[in-house]
C-alpha atoms as a PDB file:
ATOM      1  CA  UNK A   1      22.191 -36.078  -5.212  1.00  0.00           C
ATOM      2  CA  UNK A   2      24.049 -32.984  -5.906  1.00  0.00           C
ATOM      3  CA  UNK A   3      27.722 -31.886  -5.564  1.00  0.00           C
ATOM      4  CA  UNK A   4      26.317 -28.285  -4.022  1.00  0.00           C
ATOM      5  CA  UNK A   5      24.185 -30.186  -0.983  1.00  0.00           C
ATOM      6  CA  UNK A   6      23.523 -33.704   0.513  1.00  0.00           C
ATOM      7  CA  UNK A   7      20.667 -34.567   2.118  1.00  0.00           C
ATOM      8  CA  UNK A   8      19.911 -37.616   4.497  1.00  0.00           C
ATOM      9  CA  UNK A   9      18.014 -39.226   7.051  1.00  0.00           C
ATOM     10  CA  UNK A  10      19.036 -39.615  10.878  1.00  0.00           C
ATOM     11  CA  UNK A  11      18.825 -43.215  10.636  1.00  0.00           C
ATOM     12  CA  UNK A  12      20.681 -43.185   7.355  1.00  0.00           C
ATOM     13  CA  UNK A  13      23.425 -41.603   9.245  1.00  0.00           C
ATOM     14  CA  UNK A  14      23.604 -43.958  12.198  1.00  0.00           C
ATOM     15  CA  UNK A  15      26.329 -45.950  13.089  1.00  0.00           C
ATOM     16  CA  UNK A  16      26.169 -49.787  13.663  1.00  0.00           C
ATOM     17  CA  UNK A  17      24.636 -49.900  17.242  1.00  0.00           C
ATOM     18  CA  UNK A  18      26.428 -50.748  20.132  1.00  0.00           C
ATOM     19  CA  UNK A  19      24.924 -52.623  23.302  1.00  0.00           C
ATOM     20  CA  UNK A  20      23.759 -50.809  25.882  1.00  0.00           C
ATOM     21  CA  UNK A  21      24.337 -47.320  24.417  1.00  0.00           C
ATOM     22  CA  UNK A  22      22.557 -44.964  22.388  1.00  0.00           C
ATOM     23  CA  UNK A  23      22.356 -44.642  18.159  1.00  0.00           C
ATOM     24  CA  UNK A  24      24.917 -42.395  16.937  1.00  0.00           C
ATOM     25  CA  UNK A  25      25.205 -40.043  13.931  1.00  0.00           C
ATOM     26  CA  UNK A  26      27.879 -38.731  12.196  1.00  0.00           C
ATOM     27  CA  UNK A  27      25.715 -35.427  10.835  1.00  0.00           C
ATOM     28  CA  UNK A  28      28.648 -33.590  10.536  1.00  0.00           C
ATOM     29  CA  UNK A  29      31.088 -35.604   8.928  1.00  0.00           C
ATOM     30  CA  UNK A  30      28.196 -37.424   7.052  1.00  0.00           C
ATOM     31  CA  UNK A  31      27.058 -34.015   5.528  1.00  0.00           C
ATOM     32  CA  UNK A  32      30.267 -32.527   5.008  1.00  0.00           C
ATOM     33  CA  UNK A  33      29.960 -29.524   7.388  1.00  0.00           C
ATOM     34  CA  UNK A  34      33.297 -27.898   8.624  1.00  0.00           C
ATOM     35  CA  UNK A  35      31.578 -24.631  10.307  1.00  0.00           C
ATOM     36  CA  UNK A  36      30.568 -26.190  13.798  1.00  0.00           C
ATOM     37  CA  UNK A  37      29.992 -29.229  14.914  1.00  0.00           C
ATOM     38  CA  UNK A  38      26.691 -31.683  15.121  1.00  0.00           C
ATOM     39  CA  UNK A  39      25.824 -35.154  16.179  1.00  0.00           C
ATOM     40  CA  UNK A  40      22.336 -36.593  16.729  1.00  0.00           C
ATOM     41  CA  UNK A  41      22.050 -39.355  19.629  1.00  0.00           C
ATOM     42  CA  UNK A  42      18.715 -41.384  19.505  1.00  0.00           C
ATOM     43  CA  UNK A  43      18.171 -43.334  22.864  1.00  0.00           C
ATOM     44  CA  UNK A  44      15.273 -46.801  22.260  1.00  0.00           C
ATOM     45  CA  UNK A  45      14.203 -47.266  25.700  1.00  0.00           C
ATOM     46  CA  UNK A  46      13.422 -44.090  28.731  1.00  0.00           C
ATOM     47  CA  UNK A  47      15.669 -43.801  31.039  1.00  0.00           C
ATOM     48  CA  UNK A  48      18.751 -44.318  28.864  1.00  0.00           C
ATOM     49  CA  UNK A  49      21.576 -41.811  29.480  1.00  0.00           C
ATOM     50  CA  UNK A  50      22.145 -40.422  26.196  1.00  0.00           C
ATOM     51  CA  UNK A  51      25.459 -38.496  26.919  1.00  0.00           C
ATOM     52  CA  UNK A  52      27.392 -38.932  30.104  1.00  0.00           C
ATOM     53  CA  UNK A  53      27.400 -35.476  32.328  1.00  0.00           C
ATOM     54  CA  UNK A  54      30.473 -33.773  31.655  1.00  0.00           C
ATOM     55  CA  UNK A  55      31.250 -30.104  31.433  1.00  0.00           C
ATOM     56  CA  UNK A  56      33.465 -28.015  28.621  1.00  0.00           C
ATOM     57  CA  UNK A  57      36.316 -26.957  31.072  1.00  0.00           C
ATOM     58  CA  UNK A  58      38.798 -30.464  31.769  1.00  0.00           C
ATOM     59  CA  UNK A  59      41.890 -31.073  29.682  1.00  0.00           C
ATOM     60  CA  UNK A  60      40.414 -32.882  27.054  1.00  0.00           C
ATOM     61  CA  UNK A  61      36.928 -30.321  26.647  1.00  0.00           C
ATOM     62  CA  UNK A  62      36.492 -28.799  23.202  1.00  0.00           C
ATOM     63  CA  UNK A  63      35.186 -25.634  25.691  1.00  0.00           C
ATOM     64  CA  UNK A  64      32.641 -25.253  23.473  1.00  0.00           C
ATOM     65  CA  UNK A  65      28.654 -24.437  23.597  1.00  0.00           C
ATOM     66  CA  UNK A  66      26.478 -27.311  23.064  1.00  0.00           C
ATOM     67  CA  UNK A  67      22.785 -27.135  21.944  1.00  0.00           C
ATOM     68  CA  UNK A  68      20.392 -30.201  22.217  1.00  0.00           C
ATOM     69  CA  UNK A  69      17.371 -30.710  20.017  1.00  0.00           C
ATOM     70  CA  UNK A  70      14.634 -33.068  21.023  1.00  0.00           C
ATOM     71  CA  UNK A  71      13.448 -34.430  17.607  1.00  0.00           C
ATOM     72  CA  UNK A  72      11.194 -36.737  18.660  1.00  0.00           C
ATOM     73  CA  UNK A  73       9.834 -38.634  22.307  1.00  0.00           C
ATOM     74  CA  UNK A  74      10.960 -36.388  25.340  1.00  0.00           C
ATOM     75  CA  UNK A  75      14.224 -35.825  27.096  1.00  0.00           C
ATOM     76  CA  UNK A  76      15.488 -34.659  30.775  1.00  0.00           C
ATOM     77  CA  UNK A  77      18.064 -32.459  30.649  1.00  0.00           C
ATOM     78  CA  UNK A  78      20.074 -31.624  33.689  1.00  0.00           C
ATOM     79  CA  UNK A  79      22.006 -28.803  33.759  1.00  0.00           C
ATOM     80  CA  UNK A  80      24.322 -27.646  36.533  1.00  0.00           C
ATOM     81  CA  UNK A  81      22.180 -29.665  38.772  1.00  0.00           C
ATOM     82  CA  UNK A  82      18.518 -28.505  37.757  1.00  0.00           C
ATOM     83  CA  UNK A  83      16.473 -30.118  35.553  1.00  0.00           C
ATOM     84  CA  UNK A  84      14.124 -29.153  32.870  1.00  0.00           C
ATOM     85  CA  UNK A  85      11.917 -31.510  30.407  1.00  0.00           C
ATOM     86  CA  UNK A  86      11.706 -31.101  26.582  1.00  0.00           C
ATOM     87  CA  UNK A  87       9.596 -32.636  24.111  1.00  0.00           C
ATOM     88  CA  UNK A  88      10.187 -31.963  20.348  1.00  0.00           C
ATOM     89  CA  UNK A  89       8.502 -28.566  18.630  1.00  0.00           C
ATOM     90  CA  UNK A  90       7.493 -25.342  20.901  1.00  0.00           C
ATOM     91  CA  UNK A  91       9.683 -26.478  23.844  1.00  0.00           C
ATOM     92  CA  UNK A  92      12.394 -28.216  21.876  1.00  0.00           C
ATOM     93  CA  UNK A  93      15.427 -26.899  22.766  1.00  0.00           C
ATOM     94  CA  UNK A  94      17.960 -26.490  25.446  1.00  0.00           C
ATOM     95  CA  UNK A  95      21.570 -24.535  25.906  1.00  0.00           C
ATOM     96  CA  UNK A  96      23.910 -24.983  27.484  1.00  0.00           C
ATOM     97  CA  UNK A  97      26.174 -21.630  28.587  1.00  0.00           C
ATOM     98  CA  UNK A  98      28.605 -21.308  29.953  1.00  0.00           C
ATOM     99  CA  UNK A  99      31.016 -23.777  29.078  1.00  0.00           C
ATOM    100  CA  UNK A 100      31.526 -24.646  33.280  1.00  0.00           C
ATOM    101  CA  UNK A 101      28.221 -25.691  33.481  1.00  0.00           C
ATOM    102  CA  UNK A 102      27.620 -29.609  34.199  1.00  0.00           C
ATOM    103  CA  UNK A 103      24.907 -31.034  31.614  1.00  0.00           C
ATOM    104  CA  UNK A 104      23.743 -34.429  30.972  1.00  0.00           C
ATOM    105  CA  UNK A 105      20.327 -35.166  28.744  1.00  0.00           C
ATOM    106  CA  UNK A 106      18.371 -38.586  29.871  1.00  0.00           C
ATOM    107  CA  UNK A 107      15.712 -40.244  27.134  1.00  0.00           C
ATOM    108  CA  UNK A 108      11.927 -39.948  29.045  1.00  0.00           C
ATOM    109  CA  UNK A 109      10.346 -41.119  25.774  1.00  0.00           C
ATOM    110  CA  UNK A 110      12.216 -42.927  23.285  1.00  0.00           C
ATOM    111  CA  UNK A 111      11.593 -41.928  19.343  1.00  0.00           C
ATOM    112  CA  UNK A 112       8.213 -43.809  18.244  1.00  0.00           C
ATOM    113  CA  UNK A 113       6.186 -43.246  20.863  1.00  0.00           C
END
Protein backbone atom coordinates (compact mmCIF):
# COMPACT_ATOMS: atom_id res chain seq x y z
CA UNK A 1 0.00 0.00 0.00
CA UNK A 2 0.98 3.49 -0.63
CA UNK A 3 0.58 6.81 1.27
CA UNK A 4 -0.42 8.57 -2.36
CA UNK A 5 -3.56 5.90 -3.02
CA UNK A 6 -5.45 2.96 -1.32
CA UNK A 7 -7.00 0.48 -3.03
CA UNK A 8 -9.69 -2.13 -1.82
CA UNK A 9 -12.33 -4.45 -2.44
CA UNK A 10 -16.22 -3.82 -1.90
CA UNK A 11 -16.42 -6.61 0.39
CA UNK A 12 -13.26 -5.51 2.13
CA UNK A 13 -15.08 -2.38 2.84
CA UNK A 14 -18.31 -3.81 4.19
CA UNK A 15 -19.58 -3.37 7.41
CA UNK A 16 -20.62 -6.24 9.80
CA UNK A 17 -24.10 -7.17 8.31
CA UNK A 18 -27.16 -6.41 9.84
CA UNK A 19 -30.46 -8.62 9.61
CA UNK A 20 -32.73 -7.94 7.22
CA UNK A 21 -30.87 -5.08 5.48
CA UNK A 22 -28.47 -4.69 2.85
CA UNK A 23 -24.23 -4.83 3.00
CA UNK A 24 -22.87 -1.51 3.52
CA UNK A 25 -19.62 0.23 2.52
CA UNK A 26 -17.87 2.91 3.80
CA UNK A 27 -16.00 3.78 0.17
CA UNK A 28 -15.63 7.10 1.12
CA UNK A 29 -14.41 7.20 4.45
CA UNK A 30 -12.63 3.79 3.79
CA UNK A 31 -10.64 5.42 0.85
CA UNK A 32 -10.10 8.67 2.27
CA UNK A 33 -12.07 10.79 -0.27
CA UNK A 34 -13.26 14.31 0.93
CA UNK A 35 -14.44 15.62 -2.73
CA UNK A 36 -18.04 14.00 -2.85
CA UNK A 37 -19.49 11.45 -1.36
CA UNK A 38 -19.83 7.42 -2.16
CA UNK A 39 -21.27 4.35 -0.59
CA UNK A 40 -21.81 0.96 -2.24
CA UNK A 41 -25.01 -1.09 -0.95
CA UNK A 42 -24.97 -4.85 -2.01
CA UNK A 43 -28.52 -6.45 -1.51
CA UNK A 44 -28.20 -10.99 -1.23
CA UNK A 45 -31.61 -11.87 -2.12
CA UNK A 46 -34.18 -9.91 -5.19
CA UNK A 47 -36.54 -8.04 -4.03
CA UNK A 48 -34.61 -6.44 -1.16
CA UNK A 49 -35.06 -2.65 -0.85
CA UNK A 50 -31.66 -1.44 -0.97
CA UNK A 51 -32.31 2.27 0.07
CA UNK A 52 -35.62 3.44 1.39
CA UNK A 53 -37.39 6.10 -1.20
CA UNK A 54 -36.67 9.40 -0.02
CA UNK A 55 -36.03 12.59 -1.88
CA UNK A 56 -33.10 15.47 -1.32
CA UNK A 57 -35.55 18.32 -0.25
CA UNK A 58 -36.80 17.49 3.83
CA UNK A 59 -34.97 19.03 6.76
CA UNK A 60 -32.52 16.55 7.22
CA UNK A 61 -31.61 16.03 3.00
CA UNK A 62 -27.99 16.65 2.08
CA UNK A 63 -29.99 18.21 -1.30
CA UNK A 64 -27.61 16.64 -3.15
CA UNK A 65 -27.43 14.53 -6.63
CA UNK A 66 -27.15 10.91 -6.22
CA UNK A 67 -25.82 8.47 -8.90
CA UNK A 68 -26.35 4.61 -8.62
CA UNK A 69 -24.08 2.06 -10.22
CA UNK A 70 -25.23 -1.47 -10.76
CA UNK A 71 -21.95 -3.46 -10.30
CA UNK A 72 -23.17 -6.62 -10.52
CA UNK A 73 -26.95 -8.73 -10.69
CA UNK A 74 -29.73 -6.15 -11.75
CA UNK A 75 -31.57 -3.42 -9.96
CA UNK A 76 -35.13 -1.50 -10.27
CA UNK A 77 -34.87 1.86 -9.84
CA UNK A 78 -37.88 4.01 -9.31
CA UNK A 79 -37.70 7.38 -9.80
CA UNK A 80 -40.42 9.96 -9.22
CA UNK A 81 -42.78 7.16 -9.71
CA UNK A 82 -41.44 5.45 -13.04
CA UNK A 83 -39.35 2.76 -13.18
CA UNK A 84 -36.45 1.71 -15.22
CA UNK A 85 -34.19 -1.65 -14.94
CA UNK A 86 -30.34 -1.71 -14.90
CA UNK A 87 -27.97 -4.40 -15.11
CA UNK A 88 -24.19 -3.72 -14.67
CA UNK A 89 -21.98 -2.49 -17.97
CA UNK A 90 -23.77 -0.69 -21.15
CA UNK A 91 -26.95 0.14 -19.15
CA UNK A 92 -25.35 0.60 -15.76
CA UNK A 93 -26.23 3.68 -14.54
CA UNK A 94 -28.96 5.85 -13.29
CA UNK A 95 -29.36 9.76 -12.02
CA UNK A 96 -31.10 11.12 -10.20
CA UNK A 97 -31.89 15.17 -10.94
CA UNK A 98 -33.33 17.14 -9.54
CA UNK A 99 -32.90 16.92 -6.01
CA UNK A 100 -37.20 16.87 -5.57
CA UNK A 101 -37.36 13.87 -7.31
CA UNK A 102 -38.52 10.64 -5.21
CA UNK A 103 -36.00 7.61 -5.92
CA UNK A 104 -35.73 4.30 -4.41
CA UNK A 105 -33.43 1.31 -6.14
CA UNK A 106 -34.88 -2.46 -5.41
CA UNK A 107 -32.23 -5.63 -5.91
CA UNK A 108 -33.89 -7.88 -9.10
CA UNK A 109 -30.72 -10.00 -9.07
CA UNK A 110 -28.57 -10.19 -6.19
CA UNK A 111 -24.51 -10.10 -6.83
CA UNK A 112 -23.48 -13.84 -7.90
CA UNK A 113 -25.90 -14.66 -10.08
Amino acid sequence: MSDRYQVATLTEMELPPLPERPRWATVRYQLGINAFGINAWTADEAGREIIEEHDELGRRAGKHEELYLVVKGSATFTVDGRQSMRRPARSSSSATRPQGARRSPRSRRPRGW
